[in-house]
PDB file of N, CA and C in Angstrom:
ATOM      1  N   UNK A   1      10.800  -5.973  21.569  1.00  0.00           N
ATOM      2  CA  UNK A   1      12.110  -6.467  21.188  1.00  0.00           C
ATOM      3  C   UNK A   1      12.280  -6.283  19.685  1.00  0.00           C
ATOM      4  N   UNK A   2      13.711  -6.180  19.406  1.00  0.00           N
ATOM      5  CA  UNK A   2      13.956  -5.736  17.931  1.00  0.00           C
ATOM      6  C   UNK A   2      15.524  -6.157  17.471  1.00  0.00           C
ATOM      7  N   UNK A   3      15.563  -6.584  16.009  1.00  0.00           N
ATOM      8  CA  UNK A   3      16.290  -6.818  15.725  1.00  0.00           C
ATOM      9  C   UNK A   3      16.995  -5.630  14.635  1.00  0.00           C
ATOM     10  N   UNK A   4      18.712  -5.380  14.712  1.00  0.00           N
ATOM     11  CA  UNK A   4      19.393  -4.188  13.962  1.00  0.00           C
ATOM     12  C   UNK A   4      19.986  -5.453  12.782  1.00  0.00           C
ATOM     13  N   UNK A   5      19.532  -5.214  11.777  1.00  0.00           N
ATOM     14  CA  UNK A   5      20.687  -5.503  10.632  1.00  0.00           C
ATOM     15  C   UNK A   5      21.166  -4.343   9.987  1.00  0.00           C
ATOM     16  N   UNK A   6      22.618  -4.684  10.055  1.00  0.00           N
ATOM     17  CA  UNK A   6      23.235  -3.847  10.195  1.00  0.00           C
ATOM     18  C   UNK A   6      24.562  -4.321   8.215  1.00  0.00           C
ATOM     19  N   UNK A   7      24.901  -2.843   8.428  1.00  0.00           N
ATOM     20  CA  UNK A   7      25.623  -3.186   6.820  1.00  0.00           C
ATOM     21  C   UNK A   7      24.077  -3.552   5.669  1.00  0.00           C
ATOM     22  N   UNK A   8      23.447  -2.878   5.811  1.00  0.00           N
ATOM     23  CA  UNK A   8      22.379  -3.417   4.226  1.00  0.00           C
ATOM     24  C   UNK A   8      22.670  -2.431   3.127  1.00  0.00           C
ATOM     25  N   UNK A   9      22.081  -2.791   2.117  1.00  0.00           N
ATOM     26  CA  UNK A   9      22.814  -1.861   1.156  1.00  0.00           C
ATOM     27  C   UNK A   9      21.161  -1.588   0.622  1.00  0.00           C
ATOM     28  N   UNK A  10      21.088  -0.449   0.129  1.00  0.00           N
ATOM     29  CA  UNK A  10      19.448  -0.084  -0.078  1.00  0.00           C
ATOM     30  C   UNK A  10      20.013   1.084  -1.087  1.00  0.00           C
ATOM     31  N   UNK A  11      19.120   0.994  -1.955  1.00  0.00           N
ATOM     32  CA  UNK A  11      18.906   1.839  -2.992  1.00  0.00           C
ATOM     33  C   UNK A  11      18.588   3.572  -2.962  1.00  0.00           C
ATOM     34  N   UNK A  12      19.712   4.377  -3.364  1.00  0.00           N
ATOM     35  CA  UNK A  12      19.220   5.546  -2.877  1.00  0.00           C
ATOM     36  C   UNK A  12      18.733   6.514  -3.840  1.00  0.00           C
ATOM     37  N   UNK A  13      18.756   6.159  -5.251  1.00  0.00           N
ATOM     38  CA  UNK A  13      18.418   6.987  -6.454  1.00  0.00           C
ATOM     39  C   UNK A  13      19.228   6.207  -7.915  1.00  0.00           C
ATOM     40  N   UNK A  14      19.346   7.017  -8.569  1.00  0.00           N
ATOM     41  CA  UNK A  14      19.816   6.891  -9.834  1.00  0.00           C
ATOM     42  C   UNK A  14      20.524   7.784 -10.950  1.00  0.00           C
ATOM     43  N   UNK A  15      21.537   7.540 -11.617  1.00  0.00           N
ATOM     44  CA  UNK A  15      21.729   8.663 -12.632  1.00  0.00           C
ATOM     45  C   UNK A  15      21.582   8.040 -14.170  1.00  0.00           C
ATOM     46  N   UNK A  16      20.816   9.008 -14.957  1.00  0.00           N
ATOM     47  CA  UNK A  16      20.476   8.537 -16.204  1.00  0.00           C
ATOM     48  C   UNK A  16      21.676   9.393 -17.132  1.00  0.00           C
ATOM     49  N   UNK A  17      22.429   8.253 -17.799  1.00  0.00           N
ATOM     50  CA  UNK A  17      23.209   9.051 -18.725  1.00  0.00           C
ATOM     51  C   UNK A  17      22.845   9.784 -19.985  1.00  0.00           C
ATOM     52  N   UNK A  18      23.463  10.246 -21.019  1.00  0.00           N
ATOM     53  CA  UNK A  18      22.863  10.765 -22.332  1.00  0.00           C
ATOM     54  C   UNK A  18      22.550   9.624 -23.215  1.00  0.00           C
ATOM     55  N   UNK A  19      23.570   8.076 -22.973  1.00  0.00           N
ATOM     56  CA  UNK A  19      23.204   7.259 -24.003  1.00  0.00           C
ATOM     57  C   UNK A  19      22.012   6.440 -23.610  1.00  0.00           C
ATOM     58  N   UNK A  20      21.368   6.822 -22.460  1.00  0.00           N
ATOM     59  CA  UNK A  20      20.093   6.317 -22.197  1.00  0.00           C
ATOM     60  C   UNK A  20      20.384   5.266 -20.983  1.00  0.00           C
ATOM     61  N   UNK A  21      21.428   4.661 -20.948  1.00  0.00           N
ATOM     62  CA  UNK A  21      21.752   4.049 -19.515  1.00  0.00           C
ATOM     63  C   UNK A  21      21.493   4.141 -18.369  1.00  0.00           C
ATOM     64  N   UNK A  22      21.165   3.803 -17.197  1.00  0.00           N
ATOM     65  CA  UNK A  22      21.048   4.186 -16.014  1.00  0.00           C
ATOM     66  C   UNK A  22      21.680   3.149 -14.824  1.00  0.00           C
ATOM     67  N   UNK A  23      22.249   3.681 -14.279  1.00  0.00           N
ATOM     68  CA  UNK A  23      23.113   3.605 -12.848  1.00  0.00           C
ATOM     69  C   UNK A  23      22.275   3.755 -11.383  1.00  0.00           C
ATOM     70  N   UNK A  24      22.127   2.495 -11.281  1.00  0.00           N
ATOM     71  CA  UNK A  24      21.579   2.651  -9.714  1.00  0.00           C
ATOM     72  C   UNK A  24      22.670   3.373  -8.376  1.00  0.00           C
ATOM     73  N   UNK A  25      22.435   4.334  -7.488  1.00  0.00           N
ATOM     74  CA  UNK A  25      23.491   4.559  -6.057  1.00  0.00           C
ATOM     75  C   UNK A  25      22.748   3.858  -5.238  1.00  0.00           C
ATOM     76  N   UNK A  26      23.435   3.336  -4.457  1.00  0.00           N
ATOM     77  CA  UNK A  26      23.434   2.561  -3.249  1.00  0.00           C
ATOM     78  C   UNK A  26      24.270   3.072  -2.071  1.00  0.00           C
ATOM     79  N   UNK A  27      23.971   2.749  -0.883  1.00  0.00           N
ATOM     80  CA  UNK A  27      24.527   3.050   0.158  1.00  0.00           C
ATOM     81  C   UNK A  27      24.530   2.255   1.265  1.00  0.00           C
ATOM     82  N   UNK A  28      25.701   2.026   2.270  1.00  0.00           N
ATOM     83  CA  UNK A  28      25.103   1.058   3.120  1.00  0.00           C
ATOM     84  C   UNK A  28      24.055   2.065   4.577  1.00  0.00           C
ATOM     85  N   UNK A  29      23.096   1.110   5.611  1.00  0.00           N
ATOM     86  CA  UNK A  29      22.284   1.356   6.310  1.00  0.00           C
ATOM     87  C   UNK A  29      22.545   0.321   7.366  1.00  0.00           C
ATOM     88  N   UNK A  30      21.557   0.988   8.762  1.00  0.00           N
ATOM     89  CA  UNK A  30      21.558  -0.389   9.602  1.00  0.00           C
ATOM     90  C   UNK A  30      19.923   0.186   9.698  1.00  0.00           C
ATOM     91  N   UNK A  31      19.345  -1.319   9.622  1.00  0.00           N
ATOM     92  CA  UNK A  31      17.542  -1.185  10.007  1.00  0.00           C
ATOM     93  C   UNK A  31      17.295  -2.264  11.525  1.00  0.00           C
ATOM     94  N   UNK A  32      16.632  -0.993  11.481  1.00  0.00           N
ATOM     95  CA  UNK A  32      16.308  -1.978  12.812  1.00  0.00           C
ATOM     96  C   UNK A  32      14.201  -2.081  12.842  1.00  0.00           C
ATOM     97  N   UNK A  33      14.442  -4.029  13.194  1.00  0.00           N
ATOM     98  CA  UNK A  33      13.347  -4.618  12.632  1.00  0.00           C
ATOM     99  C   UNK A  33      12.510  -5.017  13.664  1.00  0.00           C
ATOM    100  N   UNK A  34      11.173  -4.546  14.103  1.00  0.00           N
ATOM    101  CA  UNK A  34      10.749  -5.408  15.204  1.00  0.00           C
ATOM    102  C   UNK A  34      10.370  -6.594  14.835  1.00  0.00           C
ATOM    103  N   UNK A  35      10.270  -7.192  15.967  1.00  0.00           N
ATOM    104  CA  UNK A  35       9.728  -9.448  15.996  1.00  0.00           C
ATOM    105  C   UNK A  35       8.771  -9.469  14.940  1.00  0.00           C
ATOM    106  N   UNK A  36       7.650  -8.359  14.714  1.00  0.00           N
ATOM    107  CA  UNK A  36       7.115  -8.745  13.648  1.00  0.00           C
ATOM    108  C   UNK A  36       6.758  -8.249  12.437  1.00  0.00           C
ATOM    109  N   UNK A  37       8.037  -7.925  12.211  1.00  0.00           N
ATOM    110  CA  UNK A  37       8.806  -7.762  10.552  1.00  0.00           C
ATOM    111  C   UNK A  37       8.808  -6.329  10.263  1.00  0.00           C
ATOM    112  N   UNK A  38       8.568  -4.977  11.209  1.00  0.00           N
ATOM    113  CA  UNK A  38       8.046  -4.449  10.884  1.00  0.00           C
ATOM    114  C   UNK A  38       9.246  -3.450  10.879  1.00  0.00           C
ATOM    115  N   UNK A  39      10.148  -2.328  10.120  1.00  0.00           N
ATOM    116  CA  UNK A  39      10.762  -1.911  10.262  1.00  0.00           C
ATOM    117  C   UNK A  39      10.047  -0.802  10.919  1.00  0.00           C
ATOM    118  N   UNK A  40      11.465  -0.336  11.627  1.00  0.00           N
ATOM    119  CA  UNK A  40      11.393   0.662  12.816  1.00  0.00           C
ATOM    120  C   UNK A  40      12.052   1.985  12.554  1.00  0.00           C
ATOM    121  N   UNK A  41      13.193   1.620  12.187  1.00  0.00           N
ATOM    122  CA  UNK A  41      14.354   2.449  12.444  1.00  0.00           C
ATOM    123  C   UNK A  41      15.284   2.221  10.779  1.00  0.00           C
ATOM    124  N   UNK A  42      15.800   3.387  10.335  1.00  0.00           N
ATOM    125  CA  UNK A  42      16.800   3.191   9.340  1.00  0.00           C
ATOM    126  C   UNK A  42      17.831   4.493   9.419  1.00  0.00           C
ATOM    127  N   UNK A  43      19.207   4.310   9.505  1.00  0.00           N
ATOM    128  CA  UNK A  43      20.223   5.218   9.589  1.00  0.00           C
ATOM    129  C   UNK A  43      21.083   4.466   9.130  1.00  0.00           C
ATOM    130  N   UNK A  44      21.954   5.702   8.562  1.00  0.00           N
ATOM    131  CA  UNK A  44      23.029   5.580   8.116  1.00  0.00           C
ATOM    132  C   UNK A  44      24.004   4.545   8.419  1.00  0.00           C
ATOM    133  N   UNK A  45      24.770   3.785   7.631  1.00  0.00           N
ATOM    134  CA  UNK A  45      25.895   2.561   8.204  1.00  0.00           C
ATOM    135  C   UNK A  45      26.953   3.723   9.238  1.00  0.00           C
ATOM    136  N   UNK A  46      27.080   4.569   9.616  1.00  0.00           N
ATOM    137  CA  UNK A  46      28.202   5.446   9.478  1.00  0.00           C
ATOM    138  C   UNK A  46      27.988   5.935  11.047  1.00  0.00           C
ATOM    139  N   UNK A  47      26.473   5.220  11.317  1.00  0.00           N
ATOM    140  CA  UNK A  47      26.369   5.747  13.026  1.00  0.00           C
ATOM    141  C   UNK A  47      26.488   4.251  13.663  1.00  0.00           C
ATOM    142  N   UNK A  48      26.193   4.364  14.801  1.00  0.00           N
ATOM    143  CA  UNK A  48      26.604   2.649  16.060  1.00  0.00           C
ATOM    144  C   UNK A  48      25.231   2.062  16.359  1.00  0.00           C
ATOM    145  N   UNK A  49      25.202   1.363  16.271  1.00  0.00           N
ATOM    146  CA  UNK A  49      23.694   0.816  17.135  1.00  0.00           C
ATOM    147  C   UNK A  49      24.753  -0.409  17.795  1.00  0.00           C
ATOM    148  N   UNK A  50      23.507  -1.131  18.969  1.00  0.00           N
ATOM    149  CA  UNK A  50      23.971  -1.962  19.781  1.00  0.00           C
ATOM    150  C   UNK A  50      24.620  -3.173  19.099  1.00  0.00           C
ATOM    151  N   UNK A  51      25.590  -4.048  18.892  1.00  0.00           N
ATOM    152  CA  UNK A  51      26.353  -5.169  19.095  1.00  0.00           C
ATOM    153  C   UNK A  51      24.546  -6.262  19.280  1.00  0.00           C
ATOM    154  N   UNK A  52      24.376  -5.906  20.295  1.00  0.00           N
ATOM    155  CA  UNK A  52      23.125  -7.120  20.819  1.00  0.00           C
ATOM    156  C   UNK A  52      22.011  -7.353  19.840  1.00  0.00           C
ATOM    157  N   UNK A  53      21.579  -8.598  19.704  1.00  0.00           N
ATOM    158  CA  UNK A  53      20.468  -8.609  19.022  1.00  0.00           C
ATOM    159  C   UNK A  53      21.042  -7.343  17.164  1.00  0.00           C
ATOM    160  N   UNK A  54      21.891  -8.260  16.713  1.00  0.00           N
ATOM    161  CA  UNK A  54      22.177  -7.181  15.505  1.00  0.00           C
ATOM    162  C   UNK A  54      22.635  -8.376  14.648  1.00  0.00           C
ATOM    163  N   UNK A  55      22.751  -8.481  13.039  1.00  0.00           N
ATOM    164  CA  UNK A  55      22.845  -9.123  12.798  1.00  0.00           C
ATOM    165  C   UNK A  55      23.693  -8.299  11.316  1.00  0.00           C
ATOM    166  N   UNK A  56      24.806  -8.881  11.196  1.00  0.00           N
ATOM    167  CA  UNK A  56      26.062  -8.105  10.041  1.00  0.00           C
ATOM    168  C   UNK A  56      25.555  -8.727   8.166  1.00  0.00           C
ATOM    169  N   UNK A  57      24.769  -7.678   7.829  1.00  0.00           N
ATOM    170  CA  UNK A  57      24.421  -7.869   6.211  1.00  0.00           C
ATOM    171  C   UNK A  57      25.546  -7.826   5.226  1.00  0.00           C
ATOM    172  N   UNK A  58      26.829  -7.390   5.753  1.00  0.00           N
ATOM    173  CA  UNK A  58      27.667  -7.194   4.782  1.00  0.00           C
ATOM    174  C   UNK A  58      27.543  -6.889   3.410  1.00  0.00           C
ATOM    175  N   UNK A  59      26.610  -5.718   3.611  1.00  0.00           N
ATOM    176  CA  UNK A  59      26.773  -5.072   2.379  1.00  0.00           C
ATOM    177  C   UNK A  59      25.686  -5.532   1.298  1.00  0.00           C
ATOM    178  N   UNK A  60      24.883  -6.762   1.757  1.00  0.00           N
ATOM    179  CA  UNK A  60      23.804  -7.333   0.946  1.00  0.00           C
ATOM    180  C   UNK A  60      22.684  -6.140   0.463  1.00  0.00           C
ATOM    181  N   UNK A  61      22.443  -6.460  -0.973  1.00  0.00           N
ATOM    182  CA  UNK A  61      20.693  -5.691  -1.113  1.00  0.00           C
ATOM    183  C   UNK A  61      19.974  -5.900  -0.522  1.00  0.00           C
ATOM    184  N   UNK A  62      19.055  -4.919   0.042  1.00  0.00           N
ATOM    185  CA  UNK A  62      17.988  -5.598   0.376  1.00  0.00           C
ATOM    186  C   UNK A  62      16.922  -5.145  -0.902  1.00  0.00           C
ATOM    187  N   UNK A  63      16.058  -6.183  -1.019  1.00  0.00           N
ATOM    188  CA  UNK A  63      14.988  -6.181  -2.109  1.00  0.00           C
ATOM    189  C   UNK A  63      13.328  -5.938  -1.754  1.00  0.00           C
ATOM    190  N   UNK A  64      13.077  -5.410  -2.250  1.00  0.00           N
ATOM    191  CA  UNK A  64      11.298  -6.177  -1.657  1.00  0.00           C
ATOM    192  C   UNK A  64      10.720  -7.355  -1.525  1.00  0.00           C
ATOM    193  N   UNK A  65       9.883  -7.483  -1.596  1.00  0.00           N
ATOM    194  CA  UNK A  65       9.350  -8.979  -1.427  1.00  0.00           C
ATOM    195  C   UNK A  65       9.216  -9.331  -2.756  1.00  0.00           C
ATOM    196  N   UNK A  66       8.658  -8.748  -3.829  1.00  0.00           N
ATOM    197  CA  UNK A  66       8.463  -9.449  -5.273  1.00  0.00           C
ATOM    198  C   UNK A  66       6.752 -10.144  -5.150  1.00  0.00           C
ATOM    199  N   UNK A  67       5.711  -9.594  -4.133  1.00  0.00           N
ATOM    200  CA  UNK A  67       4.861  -9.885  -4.362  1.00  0.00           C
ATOM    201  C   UNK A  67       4.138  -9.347  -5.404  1.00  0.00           C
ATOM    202  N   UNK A  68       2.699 -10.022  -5.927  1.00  0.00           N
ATOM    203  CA  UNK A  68       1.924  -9.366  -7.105  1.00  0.00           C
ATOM    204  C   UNK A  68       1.250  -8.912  -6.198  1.00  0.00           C
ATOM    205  N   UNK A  69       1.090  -7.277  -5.856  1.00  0.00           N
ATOM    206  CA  UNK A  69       0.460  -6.466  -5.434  1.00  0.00           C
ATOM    207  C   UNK A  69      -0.284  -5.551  -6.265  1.00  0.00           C
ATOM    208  N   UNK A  70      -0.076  -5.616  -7.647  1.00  0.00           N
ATOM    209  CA  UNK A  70      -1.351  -4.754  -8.607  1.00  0.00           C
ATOM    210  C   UNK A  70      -2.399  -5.091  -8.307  1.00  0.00           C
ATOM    211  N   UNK A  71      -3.417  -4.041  -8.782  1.00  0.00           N
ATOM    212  CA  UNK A  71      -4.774  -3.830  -8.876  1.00  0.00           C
ATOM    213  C   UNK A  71      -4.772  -3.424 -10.337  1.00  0.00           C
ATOM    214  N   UNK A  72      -6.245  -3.324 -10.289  1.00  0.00           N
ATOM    215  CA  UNK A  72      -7.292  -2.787 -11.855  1.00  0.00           C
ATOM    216  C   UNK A  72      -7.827  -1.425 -11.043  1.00  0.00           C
ATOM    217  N   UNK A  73      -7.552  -0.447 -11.167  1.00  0.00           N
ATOM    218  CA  UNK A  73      -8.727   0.784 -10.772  1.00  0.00           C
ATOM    219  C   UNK A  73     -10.360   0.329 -11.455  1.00  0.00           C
ATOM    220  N   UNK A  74     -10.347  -0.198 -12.600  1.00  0.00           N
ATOM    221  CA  UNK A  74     -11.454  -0.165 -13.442  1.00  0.00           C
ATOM    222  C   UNK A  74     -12.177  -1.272 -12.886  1.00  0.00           C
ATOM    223  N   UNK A  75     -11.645  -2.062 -11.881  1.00  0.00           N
ATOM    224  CA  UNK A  75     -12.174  -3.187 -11.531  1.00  0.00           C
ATOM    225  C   UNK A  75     -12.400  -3.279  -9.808  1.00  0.00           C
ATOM    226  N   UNK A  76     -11.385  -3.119  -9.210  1.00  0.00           N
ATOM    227  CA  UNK A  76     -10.993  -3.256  -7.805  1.00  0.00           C
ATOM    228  C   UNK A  76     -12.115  -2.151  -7.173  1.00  0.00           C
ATOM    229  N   UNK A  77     -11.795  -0.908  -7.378  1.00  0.00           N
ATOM    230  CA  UNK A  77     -12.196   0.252  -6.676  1.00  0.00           C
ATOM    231  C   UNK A  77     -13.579   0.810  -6.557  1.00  0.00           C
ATOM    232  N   UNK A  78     -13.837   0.240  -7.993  1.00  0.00           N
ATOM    233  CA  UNK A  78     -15.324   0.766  -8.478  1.00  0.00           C
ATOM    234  C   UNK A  78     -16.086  -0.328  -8.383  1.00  0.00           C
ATOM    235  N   UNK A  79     -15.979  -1.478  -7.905  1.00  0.00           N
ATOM    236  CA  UNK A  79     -17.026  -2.269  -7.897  1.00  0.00           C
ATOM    237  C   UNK A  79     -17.230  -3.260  -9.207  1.00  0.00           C
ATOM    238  N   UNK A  80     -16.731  -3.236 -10.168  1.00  0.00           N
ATOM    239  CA  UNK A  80     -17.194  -3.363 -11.522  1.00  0.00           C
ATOM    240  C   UNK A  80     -16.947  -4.955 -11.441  1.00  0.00           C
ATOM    241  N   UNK A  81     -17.733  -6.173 -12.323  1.00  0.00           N
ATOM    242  CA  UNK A  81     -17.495  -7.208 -12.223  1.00  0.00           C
ATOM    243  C   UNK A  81     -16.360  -7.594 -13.119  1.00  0.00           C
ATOM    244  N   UNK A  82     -15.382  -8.975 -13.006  1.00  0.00           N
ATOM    245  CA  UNK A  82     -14.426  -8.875 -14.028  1.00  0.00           C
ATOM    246  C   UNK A  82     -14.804  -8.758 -15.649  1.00  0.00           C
ATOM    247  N   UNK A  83     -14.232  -8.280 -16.396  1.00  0.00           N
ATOM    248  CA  UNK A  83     -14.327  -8.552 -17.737  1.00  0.00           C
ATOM    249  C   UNK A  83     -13.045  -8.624 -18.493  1.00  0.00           C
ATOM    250  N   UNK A  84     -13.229  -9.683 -19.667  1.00  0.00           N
ATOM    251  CA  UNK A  84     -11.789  -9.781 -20.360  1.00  0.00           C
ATOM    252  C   UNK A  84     -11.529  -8.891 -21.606  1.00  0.00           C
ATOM    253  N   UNK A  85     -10.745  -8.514 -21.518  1.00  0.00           N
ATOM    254  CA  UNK A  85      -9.992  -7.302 -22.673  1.00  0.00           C
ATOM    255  C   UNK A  85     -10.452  -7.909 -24.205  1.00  0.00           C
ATOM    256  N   UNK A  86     -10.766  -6.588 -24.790  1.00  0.00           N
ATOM    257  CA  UNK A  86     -11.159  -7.030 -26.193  1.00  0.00           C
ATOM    258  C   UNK A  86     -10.334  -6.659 -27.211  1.00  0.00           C
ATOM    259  N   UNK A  87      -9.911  -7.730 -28.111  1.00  0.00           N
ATOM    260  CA  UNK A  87      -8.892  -7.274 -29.222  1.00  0.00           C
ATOM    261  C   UNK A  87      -9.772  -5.771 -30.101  1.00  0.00           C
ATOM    262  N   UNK A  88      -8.672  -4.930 -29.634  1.00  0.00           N
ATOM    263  CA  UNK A  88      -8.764  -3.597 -30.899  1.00  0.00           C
ATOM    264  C   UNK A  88      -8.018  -4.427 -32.742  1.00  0.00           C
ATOM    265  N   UNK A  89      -9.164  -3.647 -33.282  1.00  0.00           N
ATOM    266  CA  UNK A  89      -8.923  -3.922 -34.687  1.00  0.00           C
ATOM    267  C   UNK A  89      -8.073  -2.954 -35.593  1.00  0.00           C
ATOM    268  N   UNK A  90      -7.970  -1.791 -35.105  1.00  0.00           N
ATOM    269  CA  UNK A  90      -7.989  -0.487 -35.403  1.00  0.00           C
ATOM    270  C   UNK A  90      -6.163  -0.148 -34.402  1.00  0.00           C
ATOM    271  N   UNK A  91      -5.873  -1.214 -33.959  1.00  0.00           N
ATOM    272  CA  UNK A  91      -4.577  -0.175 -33.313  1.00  0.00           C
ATOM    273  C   UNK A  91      -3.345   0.077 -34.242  1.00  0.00           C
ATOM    274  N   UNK A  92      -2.980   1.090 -34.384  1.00  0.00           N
ATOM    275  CA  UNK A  92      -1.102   1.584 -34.731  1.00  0.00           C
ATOM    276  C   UNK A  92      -0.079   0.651 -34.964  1.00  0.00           C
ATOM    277  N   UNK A  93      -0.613  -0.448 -35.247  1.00  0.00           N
ATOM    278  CA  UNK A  93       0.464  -1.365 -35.474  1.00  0.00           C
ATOM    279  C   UNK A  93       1.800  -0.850 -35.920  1.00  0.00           C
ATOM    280  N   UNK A  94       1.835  -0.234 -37.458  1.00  0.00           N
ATOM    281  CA  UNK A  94       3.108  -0.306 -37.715  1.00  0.00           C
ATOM    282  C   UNK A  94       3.536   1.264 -36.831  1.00  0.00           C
ATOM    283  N   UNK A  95       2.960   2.382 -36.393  1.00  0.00           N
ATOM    284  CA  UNK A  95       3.867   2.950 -35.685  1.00  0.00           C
ATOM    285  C   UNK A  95       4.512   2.542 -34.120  1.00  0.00           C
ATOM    286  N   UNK A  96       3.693   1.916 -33.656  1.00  0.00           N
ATOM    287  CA  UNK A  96       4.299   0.824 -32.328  1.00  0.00           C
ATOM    288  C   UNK A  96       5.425   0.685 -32.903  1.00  0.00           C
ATOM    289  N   UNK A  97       5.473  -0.510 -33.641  1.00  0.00           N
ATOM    290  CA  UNK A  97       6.553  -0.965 -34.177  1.00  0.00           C
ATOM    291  C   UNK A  97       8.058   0.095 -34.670  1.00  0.00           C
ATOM    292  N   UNK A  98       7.700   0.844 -35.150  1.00  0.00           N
ATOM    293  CA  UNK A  98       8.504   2.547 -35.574  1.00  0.00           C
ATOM    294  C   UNK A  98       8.755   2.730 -34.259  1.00  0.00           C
ATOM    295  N   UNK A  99       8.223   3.090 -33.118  1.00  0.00           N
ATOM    296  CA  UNK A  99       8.578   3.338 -31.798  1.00  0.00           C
ATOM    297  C   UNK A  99       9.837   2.354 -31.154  1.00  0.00           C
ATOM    298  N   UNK A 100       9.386   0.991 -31.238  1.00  0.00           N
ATOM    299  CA  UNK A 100      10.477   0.155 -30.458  1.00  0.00           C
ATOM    300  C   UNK A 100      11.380   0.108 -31.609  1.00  0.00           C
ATOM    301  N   UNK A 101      11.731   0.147 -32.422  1.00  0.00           N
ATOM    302  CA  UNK A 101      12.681   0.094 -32.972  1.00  0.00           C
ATOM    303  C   UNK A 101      14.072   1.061 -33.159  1.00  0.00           C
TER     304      UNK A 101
END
């Protein structure tokens, strides 16, 4: 069994202007979700799926979850035990600074 939400609006790219701006495109979709959470299916708002078991997003984002899913390669992968970062004495201060500015 599965559920269609239908009307979602999902992210389809971007355009970066010259003044450095950027513009998300969006589009609407219908997904269709099985019982346990798992998407199945994604097409276009522009085709039909069933009325039954569907549920109208009107156009809402959908987002990710916003979990903390990072890793450390230097840590996670290789085995390595934790260790805490050591202040550099020696870094670029003032060109950092030249950079963000």
């Amino acid at each position: 069994m599965s559920t269609w939400l239908r009307n979602v609006r999902l992210e389809i790219g971007e355009t970066t202007y010259e003044d450095g701006s950027i513009q998300t495109k969006t589009d609407l979709f219908h997904i269709q979700v099985a019982n346990e959470g798992v998407i199945q299916t994604i097409i276009p708002a522009t085709e039909n799926v069933p009325n039954t078991d569907a549920m109208d997003m009107e156009g809402k984002l959908a987002l990710p979850a916003f979990k903390e899913m990072h890793n450390h390669l230097d840590k996670t992968y290789l085995s390595l035990g934790w260790r805490a970062c050591r202040p550099v004495k020696n870094f670029p201060r003032d060109w950092l600074l030249k950079q963000l500015s």
